[in-house]
PDB file of N, CA and C in Angstrom:
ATOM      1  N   UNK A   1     -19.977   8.242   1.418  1.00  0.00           N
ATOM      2  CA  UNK A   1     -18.618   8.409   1.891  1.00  0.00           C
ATOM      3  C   UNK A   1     -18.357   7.317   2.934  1.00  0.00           C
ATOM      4  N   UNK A   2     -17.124   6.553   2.809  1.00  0.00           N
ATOM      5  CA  UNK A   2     -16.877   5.406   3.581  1.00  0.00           C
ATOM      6  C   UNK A   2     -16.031   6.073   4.580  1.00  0.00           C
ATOM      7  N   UNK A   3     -16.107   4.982   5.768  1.00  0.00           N
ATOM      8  CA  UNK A   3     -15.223   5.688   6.960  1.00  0.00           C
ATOM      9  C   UNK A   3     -13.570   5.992   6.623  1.00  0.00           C
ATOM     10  N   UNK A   4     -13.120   4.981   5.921  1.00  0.00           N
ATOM     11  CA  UNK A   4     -11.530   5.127   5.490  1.00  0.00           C
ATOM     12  C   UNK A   4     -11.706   6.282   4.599  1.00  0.00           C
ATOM     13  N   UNK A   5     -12.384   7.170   4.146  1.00  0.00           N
ATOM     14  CA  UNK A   5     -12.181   8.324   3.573  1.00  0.00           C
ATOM     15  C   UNK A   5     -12.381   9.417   4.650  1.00  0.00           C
ATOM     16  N   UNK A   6     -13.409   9.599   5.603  1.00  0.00           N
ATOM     17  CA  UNK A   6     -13.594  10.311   6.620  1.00  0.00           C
ATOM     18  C   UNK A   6     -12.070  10.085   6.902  1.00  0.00           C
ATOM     19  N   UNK A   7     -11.232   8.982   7.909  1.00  0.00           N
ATOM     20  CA  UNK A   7     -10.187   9.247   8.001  1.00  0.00           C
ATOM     21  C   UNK A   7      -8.950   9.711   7.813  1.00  0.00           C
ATOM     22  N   UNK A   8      -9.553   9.648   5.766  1.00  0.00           N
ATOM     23  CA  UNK A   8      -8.196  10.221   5.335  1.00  0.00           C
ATOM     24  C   UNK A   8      -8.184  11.693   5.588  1.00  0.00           C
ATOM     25  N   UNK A   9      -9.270  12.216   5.043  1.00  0.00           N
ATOM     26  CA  UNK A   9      -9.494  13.595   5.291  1.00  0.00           C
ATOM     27  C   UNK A   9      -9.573  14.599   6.670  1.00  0.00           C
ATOM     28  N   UNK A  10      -9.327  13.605   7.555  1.00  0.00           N
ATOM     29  CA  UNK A  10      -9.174  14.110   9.407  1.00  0.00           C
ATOM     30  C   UNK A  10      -7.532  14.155   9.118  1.00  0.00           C
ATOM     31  N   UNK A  11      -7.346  13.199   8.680  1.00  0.00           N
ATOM     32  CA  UNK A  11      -5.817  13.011   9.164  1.00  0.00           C
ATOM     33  C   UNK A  11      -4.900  13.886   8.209  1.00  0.00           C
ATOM     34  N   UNK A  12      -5.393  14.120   6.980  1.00  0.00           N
ATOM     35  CA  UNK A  12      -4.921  15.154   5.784  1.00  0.00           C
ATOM     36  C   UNK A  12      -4.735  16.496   6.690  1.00  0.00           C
ATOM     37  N   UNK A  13      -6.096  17.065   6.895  1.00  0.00           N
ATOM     38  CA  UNK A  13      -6.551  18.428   7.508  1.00  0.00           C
ATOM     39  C   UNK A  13      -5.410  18.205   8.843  1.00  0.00           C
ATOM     40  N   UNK A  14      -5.502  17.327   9.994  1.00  0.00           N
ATOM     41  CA  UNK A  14      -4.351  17.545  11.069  1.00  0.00           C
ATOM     42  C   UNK A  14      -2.888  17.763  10.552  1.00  0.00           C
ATOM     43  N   UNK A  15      -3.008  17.227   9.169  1.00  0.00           N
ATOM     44  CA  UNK A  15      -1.278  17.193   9.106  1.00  0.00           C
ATOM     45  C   UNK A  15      -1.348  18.084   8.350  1.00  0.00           C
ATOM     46  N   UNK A  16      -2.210  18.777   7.647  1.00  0.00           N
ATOM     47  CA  UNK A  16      -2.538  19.981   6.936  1.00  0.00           C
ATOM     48  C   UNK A  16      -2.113  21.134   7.873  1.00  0.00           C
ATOM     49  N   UNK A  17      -2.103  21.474   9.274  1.00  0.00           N
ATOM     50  CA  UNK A  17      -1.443  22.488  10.168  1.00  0.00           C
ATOM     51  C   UNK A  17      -0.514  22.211  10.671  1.00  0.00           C
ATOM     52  N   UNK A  18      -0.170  20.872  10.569  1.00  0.00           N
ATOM     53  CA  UNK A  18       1.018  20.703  10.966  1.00  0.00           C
ATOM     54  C   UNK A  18       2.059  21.523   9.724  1.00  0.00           C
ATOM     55  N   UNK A  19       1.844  21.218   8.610  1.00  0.00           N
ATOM     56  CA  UNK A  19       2.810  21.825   7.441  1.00  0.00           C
ATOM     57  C   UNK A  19       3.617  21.115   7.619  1.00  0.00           C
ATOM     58  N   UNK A  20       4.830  19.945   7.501  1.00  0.00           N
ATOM     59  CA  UNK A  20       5.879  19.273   7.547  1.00  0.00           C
ATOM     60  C   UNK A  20       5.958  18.534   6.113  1.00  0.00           C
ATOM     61  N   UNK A  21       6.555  18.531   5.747  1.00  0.00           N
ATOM     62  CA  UNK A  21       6.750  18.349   4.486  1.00  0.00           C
ATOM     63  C   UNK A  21       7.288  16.734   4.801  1.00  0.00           C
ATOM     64  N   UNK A  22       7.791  16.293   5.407  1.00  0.00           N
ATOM     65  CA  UNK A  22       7.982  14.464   5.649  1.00  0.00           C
ATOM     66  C   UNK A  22       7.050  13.902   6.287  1.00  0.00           C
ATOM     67  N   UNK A  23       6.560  14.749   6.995  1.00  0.00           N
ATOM     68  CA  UNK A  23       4.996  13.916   7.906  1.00  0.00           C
ATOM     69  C   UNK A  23       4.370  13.421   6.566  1.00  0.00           C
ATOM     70  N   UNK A  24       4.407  13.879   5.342  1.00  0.00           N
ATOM     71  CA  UNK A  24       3.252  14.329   4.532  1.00  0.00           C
ATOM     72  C   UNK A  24       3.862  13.257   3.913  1.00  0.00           C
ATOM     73  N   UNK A  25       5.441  13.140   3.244  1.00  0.00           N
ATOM     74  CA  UNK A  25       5.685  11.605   2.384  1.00  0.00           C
ATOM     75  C   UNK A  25       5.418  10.383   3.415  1.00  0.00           C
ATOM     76  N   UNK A  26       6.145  10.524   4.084  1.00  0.00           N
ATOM     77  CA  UNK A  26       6.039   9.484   5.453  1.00  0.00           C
ATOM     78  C   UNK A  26       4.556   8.295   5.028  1.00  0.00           C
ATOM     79  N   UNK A  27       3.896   9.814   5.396  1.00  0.00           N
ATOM     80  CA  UNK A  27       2.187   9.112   5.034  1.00  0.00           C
ATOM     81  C   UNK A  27       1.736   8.614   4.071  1.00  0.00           C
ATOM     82  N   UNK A  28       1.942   9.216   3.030  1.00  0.00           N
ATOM     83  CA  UNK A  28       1.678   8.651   1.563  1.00  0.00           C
ATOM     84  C   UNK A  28       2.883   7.436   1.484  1.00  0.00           C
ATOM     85  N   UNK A  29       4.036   7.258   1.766  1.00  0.00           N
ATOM     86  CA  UNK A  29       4.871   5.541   1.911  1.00  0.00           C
ATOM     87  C   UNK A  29       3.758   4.980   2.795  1.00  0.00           C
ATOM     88  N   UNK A  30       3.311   5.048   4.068  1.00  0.00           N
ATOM     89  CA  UNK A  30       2.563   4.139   4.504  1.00  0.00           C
ATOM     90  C   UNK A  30       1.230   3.723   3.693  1.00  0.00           C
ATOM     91  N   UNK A  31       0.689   4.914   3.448  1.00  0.00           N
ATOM     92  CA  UNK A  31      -0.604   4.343   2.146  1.00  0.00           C
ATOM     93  C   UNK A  31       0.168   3.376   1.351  1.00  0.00           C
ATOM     94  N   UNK A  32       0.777   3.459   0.673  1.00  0.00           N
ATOM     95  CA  UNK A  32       1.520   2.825  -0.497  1.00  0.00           C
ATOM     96  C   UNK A  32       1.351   1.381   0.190  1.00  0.00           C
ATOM     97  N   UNK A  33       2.976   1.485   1.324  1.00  0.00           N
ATOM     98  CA  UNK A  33       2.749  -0.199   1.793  1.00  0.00           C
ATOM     99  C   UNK A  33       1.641  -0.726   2.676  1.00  0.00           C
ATOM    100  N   UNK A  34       0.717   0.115   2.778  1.00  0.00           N
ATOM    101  CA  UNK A  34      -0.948  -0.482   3.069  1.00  0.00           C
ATOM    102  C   UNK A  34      -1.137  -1.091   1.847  1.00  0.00           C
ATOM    103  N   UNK A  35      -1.617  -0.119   0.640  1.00  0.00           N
ATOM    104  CA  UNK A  35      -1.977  -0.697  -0.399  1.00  0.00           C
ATOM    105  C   UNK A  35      -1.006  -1.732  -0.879  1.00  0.00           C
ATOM    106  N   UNK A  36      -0.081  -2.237  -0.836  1.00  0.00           N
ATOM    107  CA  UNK A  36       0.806  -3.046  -1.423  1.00  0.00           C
ATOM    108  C   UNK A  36       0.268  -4.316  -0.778  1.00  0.00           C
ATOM    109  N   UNK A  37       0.093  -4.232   0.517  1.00  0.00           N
ATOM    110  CA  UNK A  37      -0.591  -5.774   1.015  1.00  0.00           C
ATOM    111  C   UNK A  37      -1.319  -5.642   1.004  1.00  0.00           C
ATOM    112  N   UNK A  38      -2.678  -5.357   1.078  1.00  0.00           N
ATOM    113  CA  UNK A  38      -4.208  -5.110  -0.015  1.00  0.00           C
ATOM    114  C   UNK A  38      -4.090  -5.819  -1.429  1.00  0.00           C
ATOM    115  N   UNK A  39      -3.334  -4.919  -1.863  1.00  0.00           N
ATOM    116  CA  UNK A  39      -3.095  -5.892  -3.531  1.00  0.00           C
ATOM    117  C   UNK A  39      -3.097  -7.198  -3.053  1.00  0.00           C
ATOM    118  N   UNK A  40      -2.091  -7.244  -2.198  1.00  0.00           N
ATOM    119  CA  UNK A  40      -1.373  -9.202  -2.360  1.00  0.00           C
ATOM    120  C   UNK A  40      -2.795  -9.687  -1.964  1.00  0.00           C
ATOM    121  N   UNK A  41      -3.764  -9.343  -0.935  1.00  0.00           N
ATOM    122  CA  UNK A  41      -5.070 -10.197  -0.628  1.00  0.00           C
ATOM    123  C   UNK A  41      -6.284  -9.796  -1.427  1.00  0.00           C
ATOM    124  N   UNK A  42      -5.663  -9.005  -2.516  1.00  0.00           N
ATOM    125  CA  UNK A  42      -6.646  -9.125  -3.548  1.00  0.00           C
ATOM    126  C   UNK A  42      -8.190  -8.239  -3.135  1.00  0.00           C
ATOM    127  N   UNK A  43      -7.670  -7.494  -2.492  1.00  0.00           N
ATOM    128  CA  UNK A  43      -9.035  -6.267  -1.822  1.00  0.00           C
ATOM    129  C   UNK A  43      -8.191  -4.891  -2.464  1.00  0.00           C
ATOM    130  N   UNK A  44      -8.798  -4.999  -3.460  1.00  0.00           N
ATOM    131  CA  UNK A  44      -8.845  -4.169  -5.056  1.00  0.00           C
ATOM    132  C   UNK A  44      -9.406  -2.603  -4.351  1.00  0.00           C
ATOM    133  N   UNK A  45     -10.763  -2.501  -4.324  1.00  0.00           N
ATOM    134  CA  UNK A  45     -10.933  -1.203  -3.781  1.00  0.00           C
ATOM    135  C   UNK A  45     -10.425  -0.394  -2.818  1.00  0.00           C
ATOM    136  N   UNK A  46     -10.653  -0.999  -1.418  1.00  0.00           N
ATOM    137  CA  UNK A  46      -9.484  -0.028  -0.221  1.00  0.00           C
ATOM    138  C   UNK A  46      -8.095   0.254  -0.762  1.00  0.00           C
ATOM    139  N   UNK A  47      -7.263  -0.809  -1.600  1.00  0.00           N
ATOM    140  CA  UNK A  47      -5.780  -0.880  -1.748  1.00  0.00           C
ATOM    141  C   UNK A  47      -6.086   0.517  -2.880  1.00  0.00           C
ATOM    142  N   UNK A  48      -6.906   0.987  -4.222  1.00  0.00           N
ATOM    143  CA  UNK A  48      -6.956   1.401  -4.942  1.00  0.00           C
ATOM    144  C   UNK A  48      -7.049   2.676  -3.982  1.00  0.00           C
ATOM    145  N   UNK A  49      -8.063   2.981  -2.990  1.00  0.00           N
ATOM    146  CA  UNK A  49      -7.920   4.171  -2.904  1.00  0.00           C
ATOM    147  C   UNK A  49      -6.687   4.690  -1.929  1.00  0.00           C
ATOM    148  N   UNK A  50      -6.109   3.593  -1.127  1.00  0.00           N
ATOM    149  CA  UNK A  50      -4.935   3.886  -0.397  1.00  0.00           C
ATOM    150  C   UNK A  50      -3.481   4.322  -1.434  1.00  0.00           C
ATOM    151  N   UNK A  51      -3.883   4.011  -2.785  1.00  0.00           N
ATOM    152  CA  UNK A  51      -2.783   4.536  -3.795  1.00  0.00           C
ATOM    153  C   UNK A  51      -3.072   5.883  -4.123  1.00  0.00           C
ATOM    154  N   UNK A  52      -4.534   6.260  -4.093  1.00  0.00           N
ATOM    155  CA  UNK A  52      -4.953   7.741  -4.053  1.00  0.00           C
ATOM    156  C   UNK A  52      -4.188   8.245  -3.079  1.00  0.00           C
ATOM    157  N   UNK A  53      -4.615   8.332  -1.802  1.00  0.00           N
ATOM    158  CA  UNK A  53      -4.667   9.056  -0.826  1.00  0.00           C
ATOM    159  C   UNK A  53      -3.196   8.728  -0.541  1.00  0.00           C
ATOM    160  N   UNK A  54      -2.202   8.131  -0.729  1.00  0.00           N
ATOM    161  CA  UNK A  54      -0.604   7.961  -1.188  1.00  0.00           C
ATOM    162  C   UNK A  54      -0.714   9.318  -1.795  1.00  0.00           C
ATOM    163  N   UNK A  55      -0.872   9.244  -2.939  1.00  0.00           N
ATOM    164  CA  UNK A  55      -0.471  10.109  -3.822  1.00  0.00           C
ATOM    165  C   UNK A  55      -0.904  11.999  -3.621  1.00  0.00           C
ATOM    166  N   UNK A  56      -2.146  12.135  -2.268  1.00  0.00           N
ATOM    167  CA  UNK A  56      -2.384  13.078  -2.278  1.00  0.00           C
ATOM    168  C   UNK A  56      -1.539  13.822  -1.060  1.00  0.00           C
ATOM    169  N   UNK A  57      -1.219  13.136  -0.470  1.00  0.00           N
ATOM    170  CA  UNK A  57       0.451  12.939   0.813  1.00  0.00           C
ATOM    171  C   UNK A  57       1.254  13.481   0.026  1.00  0.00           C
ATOM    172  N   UNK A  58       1.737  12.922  -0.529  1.00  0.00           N
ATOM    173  CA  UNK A  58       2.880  13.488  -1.669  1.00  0.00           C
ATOM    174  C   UNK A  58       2.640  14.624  -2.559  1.00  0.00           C
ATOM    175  N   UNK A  59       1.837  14.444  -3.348  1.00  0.00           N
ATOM    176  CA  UNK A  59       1.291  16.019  -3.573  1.00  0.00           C
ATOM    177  C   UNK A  59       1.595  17.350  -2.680  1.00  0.00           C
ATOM    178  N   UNK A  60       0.960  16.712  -1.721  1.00  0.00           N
ATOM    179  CA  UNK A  60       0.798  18.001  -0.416  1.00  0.00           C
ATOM    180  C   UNK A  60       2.172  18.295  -0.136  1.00  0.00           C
ATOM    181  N   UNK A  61       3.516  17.628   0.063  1.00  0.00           N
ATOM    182  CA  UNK A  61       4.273  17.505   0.551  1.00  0.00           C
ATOM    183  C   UNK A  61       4.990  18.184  -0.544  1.00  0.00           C
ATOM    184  N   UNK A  62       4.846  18.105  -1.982  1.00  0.00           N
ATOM    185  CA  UNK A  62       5.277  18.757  -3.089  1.00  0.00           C
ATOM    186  C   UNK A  62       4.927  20.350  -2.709  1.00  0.00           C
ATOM    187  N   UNK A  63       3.568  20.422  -2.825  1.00  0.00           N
ATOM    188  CA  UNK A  63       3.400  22.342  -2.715  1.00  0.00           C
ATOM    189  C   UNK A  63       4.200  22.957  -1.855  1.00  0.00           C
ATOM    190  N   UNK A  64       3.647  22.412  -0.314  1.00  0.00           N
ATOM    191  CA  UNK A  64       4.409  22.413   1.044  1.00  0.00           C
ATOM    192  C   UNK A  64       5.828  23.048   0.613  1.00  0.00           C
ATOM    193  N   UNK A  65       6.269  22.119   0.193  1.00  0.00           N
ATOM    194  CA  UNK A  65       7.943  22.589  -0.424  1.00  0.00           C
ATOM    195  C   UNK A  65       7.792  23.626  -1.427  1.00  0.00           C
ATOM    196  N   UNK A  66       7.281  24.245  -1.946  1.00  0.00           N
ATOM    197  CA  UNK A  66       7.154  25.018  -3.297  1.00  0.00           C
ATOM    198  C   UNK A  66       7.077  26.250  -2.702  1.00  0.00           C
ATOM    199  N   UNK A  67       5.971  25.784  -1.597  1.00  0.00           N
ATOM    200  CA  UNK A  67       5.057  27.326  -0.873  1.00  0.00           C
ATOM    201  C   UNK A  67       6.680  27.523   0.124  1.00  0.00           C
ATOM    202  N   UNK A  68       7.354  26.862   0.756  1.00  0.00           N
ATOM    203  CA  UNK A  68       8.152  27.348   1.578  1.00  0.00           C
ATOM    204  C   UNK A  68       9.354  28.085   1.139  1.00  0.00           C
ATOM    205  N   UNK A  69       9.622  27.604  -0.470  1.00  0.00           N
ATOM    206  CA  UNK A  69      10.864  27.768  -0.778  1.00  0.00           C
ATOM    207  C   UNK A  69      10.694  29.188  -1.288  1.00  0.00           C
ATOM    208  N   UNK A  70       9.535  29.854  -1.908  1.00  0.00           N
ATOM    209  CA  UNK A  70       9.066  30.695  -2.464  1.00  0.00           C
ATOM    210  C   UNK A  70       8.868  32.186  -1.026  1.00  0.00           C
ATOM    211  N   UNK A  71       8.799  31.844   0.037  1.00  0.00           N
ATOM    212  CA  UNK A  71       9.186  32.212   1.430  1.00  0.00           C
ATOM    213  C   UNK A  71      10.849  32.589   2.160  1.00  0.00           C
TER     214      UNK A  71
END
């Protein structure tokens, strides 16, 4: 396990009690335009998993909304 995954998963779990449903896209846009300049310098792996961990922001931010509306 690399440290940029330790981080993602600290920072998932904090915003995980937070519950905010824009903290959560917010984050996954910043993964994104992390990974977007990654691509451009051609560092393939970090940018690849910053499109993950994008996408698991958004996810979260999907249920988040599902679980609240269902409330």
């Amino acid at each position: 396990m690399k440290l940029q995954d330790i981080v993602f998963f600290a920072a998932f779990l904090a915003l995980l009690l937070l519950r905010k449903r824009t903290v959560f896209v917010w984050a996954g846009l910043l993964c994104y335009l992390a990974a977007i300049s990654l691509f451009a310098k051609w560092i393939f792996f970090t940018a690849e998993r910053l499109t993950w961990y994008g996408s698991a922001f958004i996810l979260a931010s999907i249920i988040i909304g599902m679980v609240q509306k269902k409330e």
